[in-house]
C-alpha atoms as a PDB file:
ATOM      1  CA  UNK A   1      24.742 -16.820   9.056  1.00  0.00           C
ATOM      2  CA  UNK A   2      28.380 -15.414   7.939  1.00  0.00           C
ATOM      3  CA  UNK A   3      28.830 -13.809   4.607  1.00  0.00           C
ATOM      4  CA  UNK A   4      31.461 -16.678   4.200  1.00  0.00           C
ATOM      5  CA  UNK A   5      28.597 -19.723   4.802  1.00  0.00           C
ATOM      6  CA  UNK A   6      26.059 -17.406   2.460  1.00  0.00           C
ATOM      7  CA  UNK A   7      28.499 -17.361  -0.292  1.00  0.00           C
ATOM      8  CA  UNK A   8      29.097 -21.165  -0.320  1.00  0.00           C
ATOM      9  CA  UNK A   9      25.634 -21.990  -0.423  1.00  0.00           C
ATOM     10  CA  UNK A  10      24.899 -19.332  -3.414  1.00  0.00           C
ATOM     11  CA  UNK A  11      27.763 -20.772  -4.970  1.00  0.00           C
ATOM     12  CA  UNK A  12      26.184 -24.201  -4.156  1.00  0.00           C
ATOM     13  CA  UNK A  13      23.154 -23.275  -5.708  1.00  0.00           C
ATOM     14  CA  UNK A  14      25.031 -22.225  -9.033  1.00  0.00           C
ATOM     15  CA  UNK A  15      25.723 -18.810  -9.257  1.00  0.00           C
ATOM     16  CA  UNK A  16      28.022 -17.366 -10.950  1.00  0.00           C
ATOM     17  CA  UNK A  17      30.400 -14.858  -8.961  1.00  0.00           C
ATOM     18  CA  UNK A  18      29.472 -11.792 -10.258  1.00  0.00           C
ATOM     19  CA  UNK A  19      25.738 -12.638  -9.234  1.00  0.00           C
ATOM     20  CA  UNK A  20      26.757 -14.229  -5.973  1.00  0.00           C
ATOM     21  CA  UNK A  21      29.034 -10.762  -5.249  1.00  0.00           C
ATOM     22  CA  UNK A  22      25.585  -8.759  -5.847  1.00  0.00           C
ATOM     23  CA  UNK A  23      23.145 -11.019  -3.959  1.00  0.00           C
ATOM     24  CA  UNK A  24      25.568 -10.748  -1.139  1.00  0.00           C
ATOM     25  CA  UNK A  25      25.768  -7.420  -1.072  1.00  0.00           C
ATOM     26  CA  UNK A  26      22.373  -6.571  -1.162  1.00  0.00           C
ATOM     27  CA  UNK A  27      21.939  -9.279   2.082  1.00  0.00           C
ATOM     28  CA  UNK A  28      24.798  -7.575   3.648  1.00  0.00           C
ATOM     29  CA  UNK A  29      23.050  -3.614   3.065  1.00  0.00           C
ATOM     30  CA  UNK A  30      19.816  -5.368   4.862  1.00  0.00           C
ATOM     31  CA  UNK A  31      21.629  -6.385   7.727  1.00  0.00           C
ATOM     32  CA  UNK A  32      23.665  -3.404   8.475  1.00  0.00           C
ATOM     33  CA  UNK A  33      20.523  -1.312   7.949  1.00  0.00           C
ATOM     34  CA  UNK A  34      18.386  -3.374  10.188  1.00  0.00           C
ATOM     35  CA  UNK A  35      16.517  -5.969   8.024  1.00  0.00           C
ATOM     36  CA  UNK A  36      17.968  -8.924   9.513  1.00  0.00           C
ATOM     37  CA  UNK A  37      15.138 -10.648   7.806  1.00  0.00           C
ATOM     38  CA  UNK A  38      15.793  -9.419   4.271  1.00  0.00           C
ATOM     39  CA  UNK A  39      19.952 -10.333   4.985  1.00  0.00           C
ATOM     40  CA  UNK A  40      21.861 -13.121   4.900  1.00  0.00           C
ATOM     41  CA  UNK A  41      19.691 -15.930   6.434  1.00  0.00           C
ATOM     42  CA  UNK A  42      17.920 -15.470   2.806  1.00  0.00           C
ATOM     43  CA  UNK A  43      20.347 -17.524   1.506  1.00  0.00           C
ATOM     44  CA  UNK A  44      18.809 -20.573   2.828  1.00  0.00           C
ATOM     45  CA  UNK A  45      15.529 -19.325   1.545  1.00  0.00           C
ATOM     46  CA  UNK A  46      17.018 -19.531  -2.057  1.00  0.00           C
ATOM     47  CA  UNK A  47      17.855 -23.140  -1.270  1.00  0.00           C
ATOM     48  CA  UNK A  48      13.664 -23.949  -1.283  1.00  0.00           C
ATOM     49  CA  UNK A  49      12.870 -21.697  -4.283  1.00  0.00           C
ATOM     50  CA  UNK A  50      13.906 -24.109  -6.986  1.00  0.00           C
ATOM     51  CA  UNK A  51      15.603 -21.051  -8.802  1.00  0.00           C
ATOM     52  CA  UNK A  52      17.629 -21.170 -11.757  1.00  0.00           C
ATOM     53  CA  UNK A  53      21.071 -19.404 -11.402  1.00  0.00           C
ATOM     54  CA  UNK A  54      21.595 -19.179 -15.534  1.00  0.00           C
ATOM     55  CA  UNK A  55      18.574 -16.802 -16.082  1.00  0.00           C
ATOM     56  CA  UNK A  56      19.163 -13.600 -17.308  1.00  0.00           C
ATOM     57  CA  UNK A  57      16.643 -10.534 -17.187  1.00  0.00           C
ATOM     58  CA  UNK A  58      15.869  -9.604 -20.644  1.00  0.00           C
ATOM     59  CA  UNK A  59      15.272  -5.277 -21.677  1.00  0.00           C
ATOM     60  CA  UNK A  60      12.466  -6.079 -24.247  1.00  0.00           C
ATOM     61  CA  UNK A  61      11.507  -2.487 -24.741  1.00  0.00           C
ATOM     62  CA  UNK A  62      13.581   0.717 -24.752  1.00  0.00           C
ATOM     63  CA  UNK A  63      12.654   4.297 -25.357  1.00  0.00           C
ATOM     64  CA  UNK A  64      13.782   7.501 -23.972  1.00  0.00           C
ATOM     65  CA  UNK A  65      11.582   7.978 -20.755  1.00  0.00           C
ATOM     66  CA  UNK A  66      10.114   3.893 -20.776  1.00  0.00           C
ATOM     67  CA  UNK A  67      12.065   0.472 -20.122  1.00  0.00           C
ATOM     68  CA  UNK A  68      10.365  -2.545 -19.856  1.00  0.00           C
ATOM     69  CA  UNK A  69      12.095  -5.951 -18.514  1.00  0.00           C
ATOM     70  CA  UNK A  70      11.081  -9.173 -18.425  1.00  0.00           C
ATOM     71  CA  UNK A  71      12.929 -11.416 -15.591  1.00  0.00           C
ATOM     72  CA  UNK A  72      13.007 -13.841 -17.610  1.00  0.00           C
ATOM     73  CA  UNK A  73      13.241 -16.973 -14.519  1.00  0.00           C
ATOM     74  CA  UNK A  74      15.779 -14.907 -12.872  1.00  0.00           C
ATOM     75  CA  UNK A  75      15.825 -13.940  -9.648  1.00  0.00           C
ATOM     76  CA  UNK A  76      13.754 -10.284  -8.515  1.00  0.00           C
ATOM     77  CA  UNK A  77      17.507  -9.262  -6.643  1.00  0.00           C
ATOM     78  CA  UNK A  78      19.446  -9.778  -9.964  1.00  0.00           C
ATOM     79  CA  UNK A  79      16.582  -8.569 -12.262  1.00  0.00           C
ATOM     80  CA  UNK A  80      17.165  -5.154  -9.937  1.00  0.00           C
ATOM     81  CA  UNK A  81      20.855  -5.202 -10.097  1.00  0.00           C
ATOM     82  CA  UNK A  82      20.416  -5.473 -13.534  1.00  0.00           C
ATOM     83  CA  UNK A  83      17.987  -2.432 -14.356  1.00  0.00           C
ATOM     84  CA  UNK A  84      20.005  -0.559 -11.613  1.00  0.00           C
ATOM     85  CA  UNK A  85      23.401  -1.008 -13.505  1.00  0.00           C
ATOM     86  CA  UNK A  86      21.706  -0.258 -16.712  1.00  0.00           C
ATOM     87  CA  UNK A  87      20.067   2.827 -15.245  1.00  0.00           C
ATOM     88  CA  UNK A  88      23.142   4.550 -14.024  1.00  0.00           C
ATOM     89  CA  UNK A  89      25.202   3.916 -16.904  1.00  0.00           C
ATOM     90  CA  UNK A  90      22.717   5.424 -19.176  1.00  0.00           C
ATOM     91  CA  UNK A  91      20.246   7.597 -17.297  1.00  0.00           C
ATOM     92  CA  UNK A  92      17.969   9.260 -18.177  1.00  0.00           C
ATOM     93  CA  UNK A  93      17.930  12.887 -20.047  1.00  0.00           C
ATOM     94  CA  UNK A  94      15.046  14.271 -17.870  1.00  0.00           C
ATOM     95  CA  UNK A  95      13.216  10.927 -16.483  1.00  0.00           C
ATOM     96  CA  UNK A  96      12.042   7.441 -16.795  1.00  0.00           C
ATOM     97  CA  UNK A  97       9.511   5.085 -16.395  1.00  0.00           C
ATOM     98  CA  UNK A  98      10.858   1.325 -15.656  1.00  0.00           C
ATOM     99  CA  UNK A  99       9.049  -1.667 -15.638  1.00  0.00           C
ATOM    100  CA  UNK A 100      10.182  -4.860 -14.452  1.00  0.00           C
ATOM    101  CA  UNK A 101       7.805  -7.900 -14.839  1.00  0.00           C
ATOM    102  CA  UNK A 102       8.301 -11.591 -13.551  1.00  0.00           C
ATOM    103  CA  UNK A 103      10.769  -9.899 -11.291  1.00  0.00           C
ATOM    104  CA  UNK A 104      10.904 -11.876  -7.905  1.00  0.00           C
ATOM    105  CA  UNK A 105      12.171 -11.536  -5.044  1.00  0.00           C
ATOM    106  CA  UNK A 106      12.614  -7.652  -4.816  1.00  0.00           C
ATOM    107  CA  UNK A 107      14.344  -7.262  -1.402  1.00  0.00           C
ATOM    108  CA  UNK A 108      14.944  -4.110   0.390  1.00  0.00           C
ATOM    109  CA  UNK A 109      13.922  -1.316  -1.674  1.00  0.00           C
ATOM    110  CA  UNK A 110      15.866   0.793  -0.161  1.00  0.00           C
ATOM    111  CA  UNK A 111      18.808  -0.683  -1.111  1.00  0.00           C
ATOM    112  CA  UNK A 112      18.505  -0.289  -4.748  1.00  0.00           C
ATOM    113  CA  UNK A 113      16.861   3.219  -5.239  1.00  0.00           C
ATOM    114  CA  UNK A 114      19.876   4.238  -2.837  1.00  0.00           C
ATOM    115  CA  UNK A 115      22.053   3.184  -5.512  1.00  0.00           C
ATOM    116  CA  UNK A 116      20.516   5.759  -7.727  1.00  0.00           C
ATOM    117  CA  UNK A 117      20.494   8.202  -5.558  1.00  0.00           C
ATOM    118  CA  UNK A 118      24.115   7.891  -4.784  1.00  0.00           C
ATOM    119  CA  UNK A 119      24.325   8.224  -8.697  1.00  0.00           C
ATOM    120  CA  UNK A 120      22.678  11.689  -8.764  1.00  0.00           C
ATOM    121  CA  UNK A 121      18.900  10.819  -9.827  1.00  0.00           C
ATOM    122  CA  UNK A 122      15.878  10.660  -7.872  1.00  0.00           C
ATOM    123  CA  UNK A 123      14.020   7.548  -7.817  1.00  0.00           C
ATOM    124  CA  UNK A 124      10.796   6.002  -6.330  1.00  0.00           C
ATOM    125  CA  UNK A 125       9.569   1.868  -6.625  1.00  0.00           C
ATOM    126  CA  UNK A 126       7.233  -0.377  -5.701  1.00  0.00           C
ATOM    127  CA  UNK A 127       6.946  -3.733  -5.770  1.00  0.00           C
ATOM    128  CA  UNK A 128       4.590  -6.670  -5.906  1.00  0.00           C
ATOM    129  CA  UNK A 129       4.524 -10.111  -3.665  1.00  0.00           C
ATOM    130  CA  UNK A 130       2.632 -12.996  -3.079  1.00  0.00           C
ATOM    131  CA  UNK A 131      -0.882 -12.283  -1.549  1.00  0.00           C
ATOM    132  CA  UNK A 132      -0.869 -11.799   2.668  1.00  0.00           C
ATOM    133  CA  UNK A 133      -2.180  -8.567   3.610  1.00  0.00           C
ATOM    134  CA  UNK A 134      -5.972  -9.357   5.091  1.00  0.00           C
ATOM    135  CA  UNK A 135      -9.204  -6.436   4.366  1.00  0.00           C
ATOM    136  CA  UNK A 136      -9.689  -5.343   8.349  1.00  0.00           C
ATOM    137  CA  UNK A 137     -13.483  -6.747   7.514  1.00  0.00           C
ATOM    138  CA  UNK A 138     -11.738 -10.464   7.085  1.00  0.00           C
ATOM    139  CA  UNK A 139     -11.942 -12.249   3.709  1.00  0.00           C
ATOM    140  CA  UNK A 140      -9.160 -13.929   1.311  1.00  0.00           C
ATOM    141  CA  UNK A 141      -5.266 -12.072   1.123  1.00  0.00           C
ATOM    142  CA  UNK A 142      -5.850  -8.957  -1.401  1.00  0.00           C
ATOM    143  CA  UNK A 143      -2.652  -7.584  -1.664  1.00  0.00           C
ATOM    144  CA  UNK A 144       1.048  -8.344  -1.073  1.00  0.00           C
ATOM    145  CA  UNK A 145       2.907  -6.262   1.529  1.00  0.00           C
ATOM    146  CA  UNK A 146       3.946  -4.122  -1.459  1.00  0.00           C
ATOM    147  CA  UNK A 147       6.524  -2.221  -0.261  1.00  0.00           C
ATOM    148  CA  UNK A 148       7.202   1.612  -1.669  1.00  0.00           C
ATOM    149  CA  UNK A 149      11.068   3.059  -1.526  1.00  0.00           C
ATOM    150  CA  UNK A 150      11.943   6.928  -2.064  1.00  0.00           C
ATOM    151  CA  UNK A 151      15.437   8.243  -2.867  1.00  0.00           C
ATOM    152  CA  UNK A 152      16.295  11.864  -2.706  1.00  0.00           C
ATOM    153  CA  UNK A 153      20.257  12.895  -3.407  1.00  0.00           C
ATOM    154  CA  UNK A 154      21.764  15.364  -1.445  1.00  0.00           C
ATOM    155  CA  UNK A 155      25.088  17.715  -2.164  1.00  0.00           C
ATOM    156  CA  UNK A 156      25.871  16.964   1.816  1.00  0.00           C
ATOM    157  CA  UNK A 157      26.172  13.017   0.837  1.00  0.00           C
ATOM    158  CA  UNK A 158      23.300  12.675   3.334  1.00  0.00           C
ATOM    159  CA  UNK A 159      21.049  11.165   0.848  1.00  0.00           C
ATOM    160  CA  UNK A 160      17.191  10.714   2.457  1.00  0.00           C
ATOM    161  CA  UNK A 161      15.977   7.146   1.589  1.00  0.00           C
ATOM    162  CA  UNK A 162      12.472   6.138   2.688  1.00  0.00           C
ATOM    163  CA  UNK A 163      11.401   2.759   2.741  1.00  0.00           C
ATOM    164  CA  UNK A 164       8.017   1.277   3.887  1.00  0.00           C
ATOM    165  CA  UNK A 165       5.886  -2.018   3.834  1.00  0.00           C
ATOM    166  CA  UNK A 166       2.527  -1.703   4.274  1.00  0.00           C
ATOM    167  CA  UNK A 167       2.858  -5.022   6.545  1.00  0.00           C
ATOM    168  CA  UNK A 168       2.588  -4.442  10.540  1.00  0.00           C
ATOM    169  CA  UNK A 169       5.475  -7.273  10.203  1.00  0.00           C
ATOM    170  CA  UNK A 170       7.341  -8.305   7.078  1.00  0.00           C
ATOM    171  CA  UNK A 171       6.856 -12.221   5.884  1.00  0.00           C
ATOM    172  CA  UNK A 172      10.798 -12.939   6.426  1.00  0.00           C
ATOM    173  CA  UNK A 173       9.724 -12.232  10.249  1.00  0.00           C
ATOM    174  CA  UNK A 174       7.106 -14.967   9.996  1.00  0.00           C
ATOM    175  CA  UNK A 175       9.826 -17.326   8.239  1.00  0.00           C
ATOM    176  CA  UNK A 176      12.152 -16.706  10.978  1.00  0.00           C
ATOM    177  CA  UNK A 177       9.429 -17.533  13.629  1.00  0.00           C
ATOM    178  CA  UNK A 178       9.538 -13.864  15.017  1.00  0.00           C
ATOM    179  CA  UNK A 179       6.107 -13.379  14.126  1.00  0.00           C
ATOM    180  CA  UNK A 180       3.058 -15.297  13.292  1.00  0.00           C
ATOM    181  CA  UNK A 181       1.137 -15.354  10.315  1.00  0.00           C
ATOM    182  CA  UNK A 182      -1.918 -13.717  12.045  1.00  0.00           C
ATOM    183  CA  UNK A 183       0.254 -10.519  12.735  1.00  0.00           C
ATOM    184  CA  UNK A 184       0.988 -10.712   8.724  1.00  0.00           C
ATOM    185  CA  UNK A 185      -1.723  -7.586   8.632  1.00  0.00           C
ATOM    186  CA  UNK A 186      -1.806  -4.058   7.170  1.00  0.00           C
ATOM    187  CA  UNK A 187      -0.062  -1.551   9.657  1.00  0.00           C
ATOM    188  CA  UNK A 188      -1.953   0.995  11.459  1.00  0.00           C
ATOM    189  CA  UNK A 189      -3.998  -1.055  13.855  1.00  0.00           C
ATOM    190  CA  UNK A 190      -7.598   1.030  13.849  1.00  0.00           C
ATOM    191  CA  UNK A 191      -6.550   3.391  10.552  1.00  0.00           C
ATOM    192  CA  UNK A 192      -4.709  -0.707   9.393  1.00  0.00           C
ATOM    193  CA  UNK A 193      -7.455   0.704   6.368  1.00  0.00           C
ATOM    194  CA  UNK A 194      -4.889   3.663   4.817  1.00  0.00           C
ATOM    195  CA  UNK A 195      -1.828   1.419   4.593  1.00  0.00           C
ATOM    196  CA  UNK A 196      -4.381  -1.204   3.237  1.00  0.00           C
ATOM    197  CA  UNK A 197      -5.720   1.376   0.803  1.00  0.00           C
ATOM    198  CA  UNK A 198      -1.973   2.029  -0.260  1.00  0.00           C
ATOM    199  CA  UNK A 199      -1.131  -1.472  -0.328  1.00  0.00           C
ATOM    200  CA  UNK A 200      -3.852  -1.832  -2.810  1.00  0.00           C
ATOM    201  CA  UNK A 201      -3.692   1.009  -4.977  1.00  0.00           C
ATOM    202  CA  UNK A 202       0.245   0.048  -5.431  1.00  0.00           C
ATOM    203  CA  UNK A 203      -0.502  -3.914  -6.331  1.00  0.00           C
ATOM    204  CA  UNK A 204      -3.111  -2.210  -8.995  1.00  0.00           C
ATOM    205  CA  UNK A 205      -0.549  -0.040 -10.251  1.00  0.00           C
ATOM    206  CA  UNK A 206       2.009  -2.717 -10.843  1.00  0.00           C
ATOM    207  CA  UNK A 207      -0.256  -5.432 -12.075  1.00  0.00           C
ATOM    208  CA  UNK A 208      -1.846  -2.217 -14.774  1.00  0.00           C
ATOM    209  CA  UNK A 209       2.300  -2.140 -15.803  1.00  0.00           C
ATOM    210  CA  UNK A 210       4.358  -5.566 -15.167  1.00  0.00           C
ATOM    211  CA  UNK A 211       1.045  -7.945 -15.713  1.00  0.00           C
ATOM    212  CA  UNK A 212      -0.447 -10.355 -13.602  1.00  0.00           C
ATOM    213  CA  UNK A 213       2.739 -11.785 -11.952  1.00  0.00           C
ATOM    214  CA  UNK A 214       4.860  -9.532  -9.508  1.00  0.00           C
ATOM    215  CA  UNK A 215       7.186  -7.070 -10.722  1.00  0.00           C
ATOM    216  CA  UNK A 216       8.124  -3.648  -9.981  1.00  0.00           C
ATOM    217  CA  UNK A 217       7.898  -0.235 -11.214  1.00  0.00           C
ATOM    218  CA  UNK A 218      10.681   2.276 -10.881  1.00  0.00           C
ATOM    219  CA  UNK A 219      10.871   5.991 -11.791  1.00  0.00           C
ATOM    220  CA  UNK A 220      13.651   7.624 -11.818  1.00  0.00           C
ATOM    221  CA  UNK A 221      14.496  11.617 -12.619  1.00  0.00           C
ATOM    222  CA  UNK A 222      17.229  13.902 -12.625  1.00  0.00           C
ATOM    223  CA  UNK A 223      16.714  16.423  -9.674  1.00  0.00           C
ATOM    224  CA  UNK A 224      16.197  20.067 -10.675  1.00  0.00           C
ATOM    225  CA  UNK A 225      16.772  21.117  -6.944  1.00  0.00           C
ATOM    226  CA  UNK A 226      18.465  19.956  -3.490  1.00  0.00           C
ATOM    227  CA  UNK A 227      15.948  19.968  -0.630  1.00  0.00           C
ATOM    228  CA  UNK A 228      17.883  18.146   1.713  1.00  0.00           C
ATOM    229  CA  UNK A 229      20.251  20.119   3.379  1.00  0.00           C
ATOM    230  CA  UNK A 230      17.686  22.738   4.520  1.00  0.00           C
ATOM    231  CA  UNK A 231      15.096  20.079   5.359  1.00  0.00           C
ATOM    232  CA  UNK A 232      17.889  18.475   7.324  1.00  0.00           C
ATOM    233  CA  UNK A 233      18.708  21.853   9.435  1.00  0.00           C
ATOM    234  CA  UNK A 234      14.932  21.961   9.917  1.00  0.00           C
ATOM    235  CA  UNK A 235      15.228  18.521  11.437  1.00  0.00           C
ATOM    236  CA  UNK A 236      17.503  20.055  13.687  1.00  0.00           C
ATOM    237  CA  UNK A 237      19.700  16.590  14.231  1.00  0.00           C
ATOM    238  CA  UNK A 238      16.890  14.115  14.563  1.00  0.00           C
ATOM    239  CA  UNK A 239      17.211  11.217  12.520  1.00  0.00           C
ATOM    240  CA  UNK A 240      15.567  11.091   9.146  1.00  0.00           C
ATOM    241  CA  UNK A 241      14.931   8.071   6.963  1.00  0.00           C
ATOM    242  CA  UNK A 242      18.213   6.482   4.997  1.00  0.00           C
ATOM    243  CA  UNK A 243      20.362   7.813   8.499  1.00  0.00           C
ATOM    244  CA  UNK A 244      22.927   5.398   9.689  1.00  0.00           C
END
């Protein structure tokens, strides 16, 4: 799909431009980083959600180092750009919790804790989604693929952004027909149990903070140092996560 047919079915949907301009460039970041599945084919997802382009995520708690949102029926991607926004025009003194409930779809992680990291502040998030990931022993979906993101700025520009599901495939795979629902397990194959154990300790952490419905929990901080340029010479030229 174009970026020209993605916009006209956003628009379609009822969007407003300013929201269409950031769900398009958040598709666009996903395919130029490799998540073809999180780009702009998700536009035609949208079109089977039933969403409601007027919604607005709502800040219905503020304190120095705590924010909690409420999504409010909007959509996870502009319930993100939202807090992101927020969060870089008023960051925080030393750091801050951020809590983001109803907020679905999330995306690529990556994409929006790079954001803060281009702004100067460290940030880490998680995220919740609809139960797939299997216990290796069998049994009912526990957890969704609950994806964790790391951001760490750099003076060089050479920001280091990690970002991991604990999926062996991600579910847009399985909606494009590149994967089947049985490979929708925990990565790892015979340790699949660790990125199960993480999957599950971060859908506790977010349902303990957001509630019972997904969300995501973000934590940004102001750096006090600047690992990455020696951690980079250690690497010696090999590629580290966030790379082009």
């Amino acid at each position: 799909m174009t970026g020209d047919e993605a916009r006209k079915r956003l628009e379609a949907l009822g969007f407003a431009p300013p929201a269409v301009d950031a769900l398009l460039a958040h598709f666009e970041y996903a395919d130029a980083h490799g998540k073809t599945y999180h780009g702009l084919t998700r536009a035609s997802w949208l079109e089977t959600l039933g969403v409601d382009p007027a919604a607005r995520p709502l800040l219905i708690e503020s304190e120095e180092g705590f924010e909690r949102w409420d999504g409010h029926g909007a959509l996870g991607y502009l319930v993100l750009e939202e807090v992101v926004r927020a969060t870089l025009a008023d960051p925080p003194e030393r750091a801050r919790v951020i809590v983001a409930r109803r907020c679905f779809p999330t995306g690529v992680l990556g994409y929006w804790v790079g954001r803060l990291a281009d702004g100067g502040l460290v940030a880490a998030m998680t995220a919740t989604s609809p139960r797939r990931l299997l216990h290796p022993e069998g049994g009912p979906p526990l957890t969704g693929t609950n994806p964790l993101a790391i951001a760490i700025p750099s003076s060089d520009g050479g920001h280091v952004v990690a970002d991991v599901s604990m999926g062996a495939v991600t579910h847009g795979a399985v909606l494009a027909g590149a994967a089947s629902p049985e490979e929708l397990v925990p990565f790892g194959g015979e340790q699949a149990h660790k990125a199960l154990a993480l999957a599950v300790g971060l859908e506790l952490l977010v349902s303990a903070l957001a509630g019972p419905e997904h969300g995501a929990v973000l934590l940004v901080a102001r750096p006090d140092y600047d690992p990455v340029p020696a951690f980079r010479e250690l690497a010696a030229g090999r590629r580290l996560p966030g790379d082009g």
